[in-house]
N, C-alpha and C. Protein backbone atom coordinates (compact mmCIF):
# COMPACT_ATOMS: atom_id res chain seq x y z
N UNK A 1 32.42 20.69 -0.74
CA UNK A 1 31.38 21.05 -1.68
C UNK A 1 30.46 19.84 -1.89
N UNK A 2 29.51 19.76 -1.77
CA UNK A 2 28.36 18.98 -2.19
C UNK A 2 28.04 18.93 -3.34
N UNK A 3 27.76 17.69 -4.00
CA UNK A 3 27.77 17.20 -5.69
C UNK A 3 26.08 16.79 -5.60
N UNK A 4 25.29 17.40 -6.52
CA UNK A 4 23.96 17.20 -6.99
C UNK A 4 23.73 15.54 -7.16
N UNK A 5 22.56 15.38 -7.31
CA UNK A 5 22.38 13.79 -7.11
C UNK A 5 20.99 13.70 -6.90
N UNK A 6 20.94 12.65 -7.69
CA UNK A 6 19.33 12.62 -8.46
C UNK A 6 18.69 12.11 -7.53
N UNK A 7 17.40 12.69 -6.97
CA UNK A 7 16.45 11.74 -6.23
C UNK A 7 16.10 10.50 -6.13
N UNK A 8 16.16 9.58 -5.51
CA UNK A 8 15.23 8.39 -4.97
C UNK A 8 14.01 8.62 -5.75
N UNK A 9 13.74 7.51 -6.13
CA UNK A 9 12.08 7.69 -6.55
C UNK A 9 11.62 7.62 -5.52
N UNK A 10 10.30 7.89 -5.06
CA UNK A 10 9.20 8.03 -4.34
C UNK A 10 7.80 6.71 -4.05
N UNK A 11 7.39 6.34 -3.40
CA UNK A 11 5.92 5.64 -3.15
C UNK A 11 5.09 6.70 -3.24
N UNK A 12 4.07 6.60 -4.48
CA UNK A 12 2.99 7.70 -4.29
C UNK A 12 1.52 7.03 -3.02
N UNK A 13 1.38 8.21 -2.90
CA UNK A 13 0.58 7.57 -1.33
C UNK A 13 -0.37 9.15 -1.48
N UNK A 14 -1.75 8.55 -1.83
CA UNK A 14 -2.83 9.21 -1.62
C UNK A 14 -3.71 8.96 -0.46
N UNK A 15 -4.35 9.96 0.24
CA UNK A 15 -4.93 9.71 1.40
C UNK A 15 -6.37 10.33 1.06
N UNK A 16 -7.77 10.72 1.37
CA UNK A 16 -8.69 10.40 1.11
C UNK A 16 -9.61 10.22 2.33
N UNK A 17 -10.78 11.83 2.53
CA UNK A 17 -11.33 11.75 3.55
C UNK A 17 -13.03 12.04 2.80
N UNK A 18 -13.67 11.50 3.42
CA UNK A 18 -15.56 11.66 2.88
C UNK A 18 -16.55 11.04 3.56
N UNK A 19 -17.60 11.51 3.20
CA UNK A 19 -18.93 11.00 4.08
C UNK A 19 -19.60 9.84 3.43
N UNK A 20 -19.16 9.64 2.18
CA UNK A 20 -20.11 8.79 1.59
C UNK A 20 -18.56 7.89 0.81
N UNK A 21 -18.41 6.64 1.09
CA UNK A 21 -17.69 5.82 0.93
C UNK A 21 -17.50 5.38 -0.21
N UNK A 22 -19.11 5.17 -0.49
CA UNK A 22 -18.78 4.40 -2.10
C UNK A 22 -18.05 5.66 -3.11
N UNK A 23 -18.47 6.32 -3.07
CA UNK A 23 -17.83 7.80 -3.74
C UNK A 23 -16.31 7.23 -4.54
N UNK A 24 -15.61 6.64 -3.52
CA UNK A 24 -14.15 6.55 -3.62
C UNK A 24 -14.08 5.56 -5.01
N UNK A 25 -15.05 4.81 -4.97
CA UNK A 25 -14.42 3.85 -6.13
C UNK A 25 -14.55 4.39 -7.42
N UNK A 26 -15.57 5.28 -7.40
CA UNK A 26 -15.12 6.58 -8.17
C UNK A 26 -14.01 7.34 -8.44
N UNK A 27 -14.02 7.78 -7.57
CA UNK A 27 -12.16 8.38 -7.96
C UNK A 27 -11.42 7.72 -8.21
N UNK A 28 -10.95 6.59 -7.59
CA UNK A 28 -10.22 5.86 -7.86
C UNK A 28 -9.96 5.13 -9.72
N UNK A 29 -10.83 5.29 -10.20
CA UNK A 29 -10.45 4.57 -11.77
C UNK A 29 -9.63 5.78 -12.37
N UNK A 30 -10.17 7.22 -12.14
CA UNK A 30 -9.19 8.09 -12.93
C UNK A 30 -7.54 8.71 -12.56
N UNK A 31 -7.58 8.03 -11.22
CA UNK A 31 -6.13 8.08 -10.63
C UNK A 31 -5.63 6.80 -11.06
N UNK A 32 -5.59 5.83 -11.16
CA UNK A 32 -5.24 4.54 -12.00
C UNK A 32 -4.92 4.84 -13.44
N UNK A 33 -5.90 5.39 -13.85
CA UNK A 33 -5.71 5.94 -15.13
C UNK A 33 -4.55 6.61 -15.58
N UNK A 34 -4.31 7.51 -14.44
CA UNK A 34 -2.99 8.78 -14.69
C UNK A 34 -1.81 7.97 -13.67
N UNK A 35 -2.16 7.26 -12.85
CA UNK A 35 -0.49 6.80 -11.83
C UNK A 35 -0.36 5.17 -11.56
N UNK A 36 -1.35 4.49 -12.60
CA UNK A 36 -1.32 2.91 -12.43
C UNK A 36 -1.88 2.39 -11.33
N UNK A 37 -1.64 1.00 -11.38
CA UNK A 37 -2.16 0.72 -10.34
C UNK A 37 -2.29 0.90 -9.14
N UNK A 38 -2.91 0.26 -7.99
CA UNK A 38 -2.82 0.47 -6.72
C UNK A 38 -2.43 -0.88 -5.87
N UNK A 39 -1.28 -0.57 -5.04
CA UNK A 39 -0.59 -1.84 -4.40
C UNK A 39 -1.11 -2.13 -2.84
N UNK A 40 -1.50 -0.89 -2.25
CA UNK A 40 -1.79 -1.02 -0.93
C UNK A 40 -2.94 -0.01 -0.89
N UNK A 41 -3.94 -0.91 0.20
CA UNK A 41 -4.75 0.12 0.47
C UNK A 41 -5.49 0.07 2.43
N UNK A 42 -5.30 1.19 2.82
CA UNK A 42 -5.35 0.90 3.89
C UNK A 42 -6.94 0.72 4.44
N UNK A 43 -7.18 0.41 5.90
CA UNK A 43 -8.45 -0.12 6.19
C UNK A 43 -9.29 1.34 6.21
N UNK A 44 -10.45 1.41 6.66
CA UNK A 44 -10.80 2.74 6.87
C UNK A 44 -10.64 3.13 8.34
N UNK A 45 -10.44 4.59 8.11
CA UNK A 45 -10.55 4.84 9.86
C UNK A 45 -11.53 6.21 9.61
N UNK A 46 -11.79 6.09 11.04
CA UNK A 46 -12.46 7.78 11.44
C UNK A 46 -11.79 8.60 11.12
N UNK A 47 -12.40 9.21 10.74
CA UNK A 47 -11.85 11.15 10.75
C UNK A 47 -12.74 11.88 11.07
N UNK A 48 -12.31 11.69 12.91
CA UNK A 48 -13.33 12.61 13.82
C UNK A 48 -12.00 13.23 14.51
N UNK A 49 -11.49 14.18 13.59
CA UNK A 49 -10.14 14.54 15.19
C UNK A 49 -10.50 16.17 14.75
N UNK A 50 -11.33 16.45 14.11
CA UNK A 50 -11.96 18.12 13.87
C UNK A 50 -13.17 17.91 13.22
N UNK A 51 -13.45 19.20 13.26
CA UNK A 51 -15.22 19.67 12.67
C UNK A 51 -15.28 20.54 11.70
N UNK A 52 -14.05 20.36 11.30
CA UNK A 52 -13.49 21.92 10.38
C UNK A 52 -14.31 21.61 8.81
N UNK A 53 -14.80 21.03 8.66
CA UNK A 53 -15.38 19.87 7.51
C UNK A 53 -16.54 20.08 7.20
N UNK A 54 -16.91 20.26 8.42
CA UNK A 54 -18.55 19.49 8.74
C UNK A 54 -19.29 20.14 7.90
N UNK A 55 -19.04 21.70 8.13
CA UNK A 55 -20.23 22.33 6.99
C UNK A 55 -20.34 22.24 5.61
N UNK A 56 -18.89 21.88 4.73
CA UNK A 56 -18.48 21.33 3.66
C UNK A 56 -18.90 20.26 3.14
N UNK A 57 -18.37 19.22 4.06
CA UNK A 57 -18.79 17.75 3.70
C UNK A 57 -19.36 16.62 4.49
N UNK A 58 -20.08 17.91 5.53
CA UNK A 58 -20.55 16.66 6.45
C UNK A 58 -20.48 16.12 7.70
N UNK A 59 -20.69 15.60 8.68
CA UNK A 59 -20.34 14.63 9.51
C UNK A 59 -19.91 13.21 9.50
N UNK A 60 -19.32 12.40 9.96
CA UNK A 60 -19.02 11.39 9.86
C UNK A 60 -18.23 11.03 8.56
N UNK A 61 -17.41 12.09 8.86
CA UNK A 61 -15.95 11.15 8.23
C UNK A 61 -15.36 10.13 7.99
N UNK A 62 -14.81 9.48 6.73
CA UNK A 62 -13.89 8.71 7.14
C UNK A 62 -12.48 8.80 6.11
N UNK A 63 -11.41 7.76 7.00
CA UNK A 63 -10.43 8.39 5.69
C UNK A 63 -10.19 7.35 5.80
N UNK A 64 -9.48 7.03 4.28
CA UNK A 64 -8.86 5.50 3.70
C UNK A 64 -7.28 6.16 2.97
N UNK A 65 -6.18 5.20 2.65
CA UNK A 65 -5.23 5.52 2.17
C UNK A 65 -4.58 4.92 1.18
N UNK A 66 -4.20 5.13 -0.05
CA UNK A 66 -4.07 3.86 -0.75
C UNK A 66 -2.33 3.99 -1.22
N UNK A 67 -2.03 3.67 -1.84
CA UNK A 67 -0.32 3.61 -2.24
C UNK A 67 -0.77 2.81 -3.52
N UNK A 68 0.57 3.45 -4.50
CA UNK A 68 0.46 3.12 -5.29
C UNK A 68 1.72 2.16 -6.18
N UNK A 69 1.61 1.34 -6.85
CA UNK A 69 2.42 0.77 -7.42
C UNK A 69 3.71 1.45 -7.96
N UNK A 70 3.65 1.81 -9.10
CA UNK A 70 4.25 2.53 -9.70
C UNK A 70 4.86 3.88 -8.89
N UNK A 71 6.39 3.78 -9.11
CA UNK A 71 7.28 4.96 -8.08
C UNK A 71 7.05 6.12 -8.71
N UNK A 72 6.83 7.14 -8.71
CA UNK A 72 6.94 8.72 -8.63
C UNK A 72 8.34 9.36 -8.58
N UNK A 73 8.88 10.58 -9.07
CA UNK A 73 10.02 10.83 -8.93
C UNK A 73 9.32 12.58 -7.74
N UNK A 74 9.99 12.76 -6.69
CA UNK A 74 9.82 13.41 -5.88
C UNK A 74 9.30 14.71 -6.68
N UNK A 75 9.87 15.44 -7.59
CA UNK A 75 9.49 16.58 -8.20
C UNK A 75 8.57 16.81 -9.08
N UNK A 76 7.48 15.63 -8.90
CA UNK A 76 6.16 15.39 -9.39
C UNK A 76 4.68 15.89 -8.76
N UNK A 77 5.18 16.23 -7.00
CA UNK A 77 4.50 16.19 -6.46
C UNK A 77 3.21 17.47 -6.55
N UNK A 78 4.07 18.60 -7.12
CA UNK A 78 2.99 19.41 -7.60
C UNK A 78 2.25 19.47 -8.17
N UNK A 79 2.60 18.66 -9.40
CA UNK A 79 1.69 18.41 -10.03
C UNK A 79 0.14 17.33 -10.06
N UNK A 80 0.94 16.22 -9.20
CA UNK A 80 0.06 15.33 -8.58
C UNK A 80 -0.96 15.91 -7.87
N UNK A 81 -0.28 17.17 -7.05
CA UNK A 81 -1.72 17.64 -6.08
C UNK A 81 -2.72 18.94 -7.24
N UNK A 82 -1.89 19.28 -8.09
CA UNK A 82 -3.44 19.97 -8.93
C UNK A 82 -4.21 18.84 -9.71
N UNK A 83 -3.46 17.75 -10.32
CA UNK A 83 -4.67 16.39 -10.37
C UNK A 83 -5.46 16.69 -9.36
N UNK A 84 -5.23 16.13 -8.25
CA UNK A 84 -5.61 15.56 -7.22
C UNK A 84 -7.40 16.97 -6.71
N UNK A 85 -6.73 18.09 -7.21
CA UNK A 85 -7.14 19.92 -6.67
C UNK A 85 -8.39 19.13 -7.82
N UNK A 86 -8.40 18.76 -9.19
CA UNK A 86 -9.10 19.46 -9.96
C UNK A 86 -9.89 17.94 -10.27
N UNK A 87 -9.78 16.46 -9.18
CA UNK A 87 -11.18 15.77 -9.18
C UNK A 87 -11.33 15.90 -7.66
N UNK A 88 -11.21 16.78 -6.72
CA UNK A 88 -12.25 17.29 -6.06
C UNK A 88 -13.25 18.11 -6.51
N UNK A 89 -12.66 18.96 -7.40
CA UNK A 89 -13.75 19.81 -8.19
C UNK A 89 -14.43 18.68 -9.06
N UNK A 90 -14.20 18.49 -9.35
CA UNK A 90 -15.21 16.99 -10.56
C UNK A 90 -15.86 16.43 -9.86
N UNK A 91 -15.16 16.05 -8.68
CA UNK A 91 -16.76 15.26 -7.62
C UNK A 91 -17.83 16.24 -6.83
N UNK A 92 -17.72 17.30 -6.60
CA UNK A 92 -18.36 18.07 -5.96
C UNK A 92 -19.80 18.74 -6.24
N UNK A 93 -20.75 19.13 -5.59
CA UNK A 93 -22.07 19.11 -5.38
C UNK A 93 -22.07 20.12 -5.07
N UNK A 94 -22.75 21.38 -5.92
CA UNK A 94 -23.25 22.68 -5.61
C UNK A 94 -22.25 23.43 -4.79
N UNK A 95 -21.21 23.28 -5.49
CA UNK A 95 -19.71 24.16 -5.19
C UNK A 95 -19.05 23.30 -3.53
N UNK A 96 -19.71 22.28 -3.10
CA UNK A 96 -19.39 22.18 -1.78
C UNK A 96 -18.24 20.56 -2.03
N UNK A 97 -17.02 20.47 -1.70
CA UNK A 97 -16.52 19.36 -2.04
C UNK A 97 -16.87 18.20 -0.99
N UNK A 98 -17.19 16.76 -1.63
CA UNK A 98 -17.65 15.85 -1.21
C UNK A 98 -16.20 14.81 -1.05
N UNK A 99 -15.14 15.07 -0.91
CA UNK A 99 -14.25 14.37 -0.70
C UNK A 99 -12.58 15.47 -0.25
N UNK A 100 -11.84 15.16 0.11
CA UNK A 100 -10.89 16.17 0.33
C UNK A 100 -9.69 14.39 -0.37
N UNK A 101 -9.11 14.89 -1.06
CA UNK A 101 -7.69 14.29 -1.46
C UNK A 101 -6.49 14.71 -1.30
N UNK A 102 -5.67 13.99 -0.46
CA UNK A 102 -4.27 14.41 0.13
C UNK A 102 -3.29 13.51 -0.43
N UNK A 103 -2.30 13.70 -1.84
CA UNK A 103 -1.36 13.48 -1.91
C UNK A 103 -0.47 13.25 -1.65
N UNK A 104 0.48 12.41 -1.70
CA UNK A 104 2.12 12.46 -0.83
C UNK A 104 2.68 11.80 -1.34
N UNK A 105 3.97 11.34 -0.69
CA UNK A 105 4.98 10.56 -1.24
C UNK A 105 5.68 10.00 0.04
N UNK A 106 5.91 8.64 -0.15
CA UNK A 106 7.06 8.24 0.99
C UNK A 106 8.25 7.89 0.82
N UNK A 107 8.98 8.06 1.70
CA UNK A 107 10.75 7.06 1.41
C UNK A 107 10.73 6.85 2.67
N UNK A 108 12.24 5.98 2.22
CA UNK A 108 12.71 5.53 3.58
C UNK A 108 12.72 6.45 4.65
N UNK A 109 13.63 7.66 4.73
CA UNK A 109 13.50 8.72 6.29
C UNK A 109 12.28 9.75 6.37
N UNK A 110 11.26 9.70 4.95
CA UNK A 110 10.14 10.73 5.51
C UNK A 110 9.07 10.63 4.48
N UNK A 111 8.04 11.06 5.10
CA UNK A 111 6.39 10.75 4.62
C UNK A 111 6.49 12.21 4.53
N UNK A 112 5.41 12.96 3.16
CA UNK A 112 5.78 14.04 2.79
C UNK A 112 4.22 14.24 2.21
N UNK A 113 3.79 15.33 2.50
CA UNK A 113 2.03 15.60 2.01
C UNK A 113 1.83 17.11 1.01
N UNK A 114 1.55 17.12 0.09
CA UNK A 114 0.83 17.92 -0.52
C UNK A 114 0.48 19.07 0.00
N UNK A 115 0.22 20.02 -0.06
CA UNK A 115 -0.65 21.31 0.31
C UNK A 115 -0.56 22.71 -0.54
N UNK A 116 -2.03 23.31 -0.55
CA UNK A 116 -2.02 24.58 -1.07
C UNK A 116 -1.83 25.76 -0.24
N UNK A 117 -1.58 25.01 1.00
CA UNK A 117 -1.47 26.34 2.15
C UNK A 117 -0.36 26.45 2.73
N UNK A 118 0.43 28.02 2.18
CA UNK A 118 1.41 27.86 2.92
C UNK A 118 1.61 27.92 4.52
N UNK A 119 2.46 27.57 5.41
CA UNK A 119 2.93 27.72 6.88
C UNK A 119 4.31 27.76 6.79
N UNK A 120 5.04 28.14 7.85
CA UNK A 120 6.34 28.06 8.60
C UNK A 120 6.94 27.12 8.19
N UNK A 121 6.84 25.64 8.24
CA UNK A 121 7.34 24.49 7.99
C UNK A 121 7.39 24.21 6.75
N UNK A 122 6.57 24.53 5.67
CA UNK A 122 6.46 24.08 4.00
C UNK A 122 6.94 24.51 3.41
N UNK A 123 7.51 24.22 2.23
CA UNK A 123 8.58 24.30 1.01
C UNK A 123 7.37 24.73 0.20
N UNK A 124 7.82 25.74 -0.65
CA UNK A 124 7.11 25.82 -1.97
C UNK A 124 8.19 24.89 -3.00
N UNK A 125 7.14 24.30 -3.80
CA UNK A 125 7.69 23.35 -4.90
C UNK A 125 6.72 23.74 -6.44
N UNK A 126 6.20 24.87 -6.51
CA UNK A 126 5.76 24.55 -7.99
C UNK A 126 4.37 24.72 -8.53
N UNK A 127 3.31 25.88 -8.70
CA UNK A 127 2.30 25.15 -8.88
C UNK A 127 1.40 25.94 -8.15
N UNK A 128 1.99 26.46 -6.82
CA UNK A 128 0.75 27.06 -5.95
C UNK A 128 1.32 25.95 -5.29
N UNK A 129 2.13 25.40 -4.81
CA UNK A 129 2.06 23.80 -4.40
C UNK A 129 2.87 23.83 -2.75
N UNK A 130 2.63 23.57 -1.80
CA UNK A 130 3.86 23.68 -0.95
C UNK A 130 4.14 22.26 -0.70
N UNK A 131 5.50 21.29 0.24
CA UNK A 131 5.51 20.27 0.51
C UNK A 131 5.44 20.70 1.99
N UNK A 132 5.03 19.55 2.81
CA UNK A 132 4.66 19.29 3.86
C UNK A 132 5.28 18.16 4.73
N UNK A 133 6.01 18.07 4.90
CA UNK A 133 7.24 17.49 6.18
C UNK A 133 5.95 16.48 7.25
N UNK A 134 5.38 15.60 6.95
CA UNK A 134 4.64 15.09 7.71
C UNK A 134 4.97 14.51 8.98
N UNK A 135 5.95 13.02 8.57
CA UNK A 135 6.25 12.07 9.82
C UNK A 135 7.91 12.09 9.19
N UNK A 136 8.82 11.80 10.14
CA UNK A 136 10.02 10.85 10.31
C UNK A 136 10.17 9.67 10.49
N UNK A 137 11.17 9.18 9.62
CA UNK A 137 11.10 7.85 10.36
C UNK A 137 12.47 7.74 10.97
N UNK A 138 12.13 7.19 12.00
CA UNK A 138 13.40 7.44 12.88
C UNK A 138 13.20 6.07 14.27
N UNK A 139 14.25 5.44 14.93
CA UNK A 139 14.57 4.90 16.07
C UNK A 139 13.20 3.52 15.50
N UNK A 140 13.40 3.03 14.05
CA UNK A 140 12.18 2.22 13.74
C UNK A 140 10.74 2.16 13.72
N UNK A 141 10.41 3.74 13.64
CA UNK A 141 9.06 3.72 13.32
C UNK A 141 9.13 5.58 12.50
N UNK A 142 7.87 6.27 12.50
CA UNK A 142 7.65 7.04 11.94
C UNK A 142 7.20 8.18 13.40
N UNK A 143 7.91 9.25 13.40
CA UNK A 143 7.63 9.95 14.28
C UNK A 143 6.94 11.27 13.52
N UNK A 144 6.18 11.75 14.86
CA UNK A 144 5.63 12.80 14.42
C UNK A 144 6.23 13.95 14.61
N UNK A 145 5.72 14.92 13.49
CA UNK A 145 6.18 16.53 14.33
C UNK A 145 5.38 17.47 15.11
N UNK A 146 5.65 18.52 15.51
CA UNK A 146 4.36 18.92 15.89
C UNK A 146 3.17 19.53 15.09
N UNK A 147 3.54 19.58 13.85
CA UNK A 147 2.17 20.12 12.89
C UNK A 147 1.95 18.93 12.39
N UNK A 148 2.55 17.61 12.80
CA UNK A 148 1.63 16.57 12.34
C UNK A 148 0.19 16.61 12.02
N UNK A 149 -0.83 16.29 11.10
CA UNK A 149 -2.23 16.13 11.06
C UNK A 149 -2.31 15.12 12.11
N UNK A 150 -3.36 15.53 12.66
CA UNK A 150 -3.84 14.39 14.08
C UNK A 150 -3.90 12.95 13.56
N UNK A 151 -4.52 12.98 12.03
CA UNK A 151 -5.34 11.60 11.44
C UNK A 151 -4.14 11.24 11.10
N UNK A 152 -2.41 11.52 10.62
CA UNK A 152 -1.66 10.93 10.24
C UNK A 152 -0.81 10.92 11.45
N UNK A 153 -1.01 11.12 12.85
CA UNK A 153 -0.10 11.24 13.94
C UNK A 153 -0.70 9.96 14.13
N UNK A 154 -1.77 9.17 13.92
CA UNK A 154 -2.60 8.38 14.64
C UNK A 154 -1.68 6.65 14.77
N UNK A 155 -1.51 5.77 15.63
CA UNK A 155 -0.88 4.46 15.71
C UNK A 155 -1.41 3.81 14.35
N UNK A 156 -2.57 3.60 14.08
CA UNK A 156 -3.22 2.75 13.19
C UNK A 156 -2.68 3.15 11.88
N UNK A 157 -2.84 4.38 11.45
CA UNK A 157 -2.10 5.31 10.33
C UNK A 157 -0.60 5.01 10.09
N UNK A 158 -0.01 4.73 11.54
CA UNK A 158 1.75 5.06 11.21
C UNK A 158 2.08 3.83 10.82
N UNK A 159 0.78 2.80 11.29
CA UNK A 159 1.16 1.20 11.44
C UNK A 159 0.85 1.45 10.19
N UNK A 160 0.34 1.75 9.10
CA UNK A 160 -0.33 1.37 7.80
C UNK A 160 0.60 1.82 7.04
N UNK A 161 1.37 3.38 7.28
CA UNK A 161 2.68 3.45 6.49
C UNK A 161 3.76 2.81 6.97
N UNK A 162 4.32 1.98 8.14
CA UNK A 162 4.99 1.67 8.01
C UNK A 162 5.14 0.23 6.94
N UNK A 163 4.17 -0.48 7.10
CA UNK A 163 3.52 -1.66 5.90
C UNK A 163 3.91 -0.98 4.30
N UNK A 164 3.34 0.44 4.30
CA UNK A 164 4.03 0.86 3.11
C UNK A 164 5.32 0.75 2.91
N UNK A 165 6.07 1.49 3.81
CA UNK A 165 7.67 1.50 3.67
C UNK A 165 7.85 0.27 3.33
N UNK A 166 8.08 -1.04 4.03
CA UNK A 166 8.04 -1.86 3.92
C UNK A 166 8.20 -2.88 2.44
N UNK A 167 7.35 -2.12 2.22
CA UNK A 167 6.73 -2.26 0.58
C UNK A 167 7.79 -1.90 -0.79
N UNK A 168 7.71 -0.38 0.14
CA UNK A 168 8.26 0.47 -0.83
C UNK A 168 9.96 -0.02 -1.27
N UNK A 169 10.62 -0.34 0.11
CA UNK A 169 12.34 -0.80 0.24
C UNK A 169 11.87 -1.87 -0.87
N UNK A 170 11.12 -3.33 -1.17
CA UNK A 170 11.15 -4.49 -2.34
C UNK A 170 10.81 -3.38 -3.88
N UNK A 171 9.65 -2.33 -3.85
CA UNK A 171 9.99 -1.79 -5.01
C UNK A 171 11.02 -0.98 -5.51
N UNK A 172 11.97 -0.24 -4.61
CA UNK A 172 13.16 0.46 -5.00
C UNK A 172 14.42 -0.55 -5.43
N UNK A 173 13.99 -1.62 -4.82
CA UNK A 173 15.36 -2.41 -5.36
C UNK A 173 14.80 -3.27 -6.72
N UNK A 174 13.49 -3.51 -7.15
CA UNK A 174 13.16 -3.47 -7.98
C UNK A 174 13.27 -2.32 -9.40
N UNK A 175 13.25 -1.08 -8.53
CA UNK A 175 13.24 -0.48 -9.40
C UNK A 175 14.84 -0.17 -10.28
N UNK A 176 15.62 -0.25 -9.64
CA UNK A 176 16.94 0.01 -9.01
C UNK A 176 17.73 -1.32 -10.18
N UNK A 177 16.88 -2.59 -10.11
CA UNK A 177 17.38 -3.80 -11.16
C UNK A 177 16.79 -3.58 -12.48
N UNK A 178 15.93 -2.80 -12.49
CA UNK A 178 14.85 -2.57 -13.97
C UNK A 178 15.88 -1.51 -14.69
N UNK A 179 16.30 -0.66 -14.14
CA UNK A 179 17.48 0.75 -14.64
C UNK A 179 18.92 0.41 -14.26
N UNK A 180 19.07 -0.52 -13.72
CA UNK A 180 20.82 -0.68 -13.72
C UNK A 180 21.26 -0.58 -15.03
N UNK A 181 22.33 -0.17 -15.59
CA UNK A 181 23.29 -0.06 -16.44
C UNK A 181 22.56 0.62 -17.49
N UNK A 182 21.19 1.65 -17.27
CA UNK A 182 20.64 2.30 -18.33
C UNK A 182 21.29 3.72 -18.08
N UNK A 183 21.78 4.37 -19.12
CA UNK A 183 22.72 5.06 -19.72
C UNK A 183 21.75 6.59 -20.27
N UNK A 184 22.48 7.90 -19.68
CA UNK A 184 21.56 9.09 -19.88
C UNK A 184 21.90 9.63 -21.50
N UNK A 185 20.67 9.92 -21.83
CA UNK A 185 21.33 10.21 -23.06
C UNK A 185 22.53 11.21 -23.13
N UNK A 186 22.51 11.89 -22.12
CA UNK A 186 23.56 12.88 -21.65
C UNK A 186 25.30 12.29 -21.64
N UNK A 187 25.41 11.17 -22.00
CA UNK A 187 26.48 10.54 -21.25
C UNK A 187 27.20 10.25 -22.47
């Protein structure tokens, strides 16, 4: 029989695609606001691997990724992505959204994304919310699956979460010395 057992906290890890760049530092103060600071942020890359966009928001994509300080507990994530649902609507221009925001979470064996759409592969969690099974990490790096997103299958991308992970292993044992010997009220 298998005994219940509380989740790992999480690395929250927002990802972030748009035509107009400065935009972001915009968003960015009211996600600080609600999930603290920001510890990592990745360089920018293209997001030319579809056109599915274009009439929405444009040509010439780009996406940036940031991580965040402060751990997340995994069963947050729904809620994180209707934040996330409702300042795309706040930034947006004559009903057309000017940014797309992709939520997630990492641990050690898997990178995990947000979505309102269900498929084959996704968990409903809550919300309208499904989770999304992104990358593995496995044999020392992060593998893909085959519904990987192209932009998170990408070397530069996997290199940028693995820098997260990285990250993330000094904040769990941080986090891990901050709650040792703290006691549930349950107990």
């Amino acid at each position: 029989m298998s005994h219940p057992q509380t989740p790992s906290p999480a690395k929250l890890v927002i990802g972030f695609f748009l035509h107009d760049r400065s935009l972001l530092r915009h968003v960015v103060e009211p996600l600080q606001a609600e999930f603290g600071p920001i510890d990592m942020i990745s360089p920018w890359f293209a997001f030319d691997y579809t056109d599915y966009y274009a009439a929405e928001m444009g040509t010439e994509l780009f996406r940036r990724v940031l991580a965040f300080k402060r751990l997340i507990d995994q069963q947050a994530l729904s809620g994180i992505k209707c934040i996330t649902n409702a300042l795309e609507k706040r930034f947006a221009e004559n009903g057309r959204r000017r940014l797309n925001i992709d939520p997630g979470y990492l641990l050690h064996e898997r990178f995990v994304l947000a979505t309102g759409k269900n498929y084959t592969h996704r968990i409903y969690i809550g919300q309208g919310i499904y989770a999304d099974l992104t990358l593995m990490f496995q044999k020392g790096a992060y593998q893909t699956l085959p519904w990987t997103y192209p932009d998170y299958a990408a070397p530069d991308m996997r290199a940028f979460l693995l820098r997260v992970r990285q990250k993330f292993g000094a904040d769990l044992a941080a986090h891990k010395r901050d709650h040792a010997g703290v006691k549930s009220d349950l107990s």
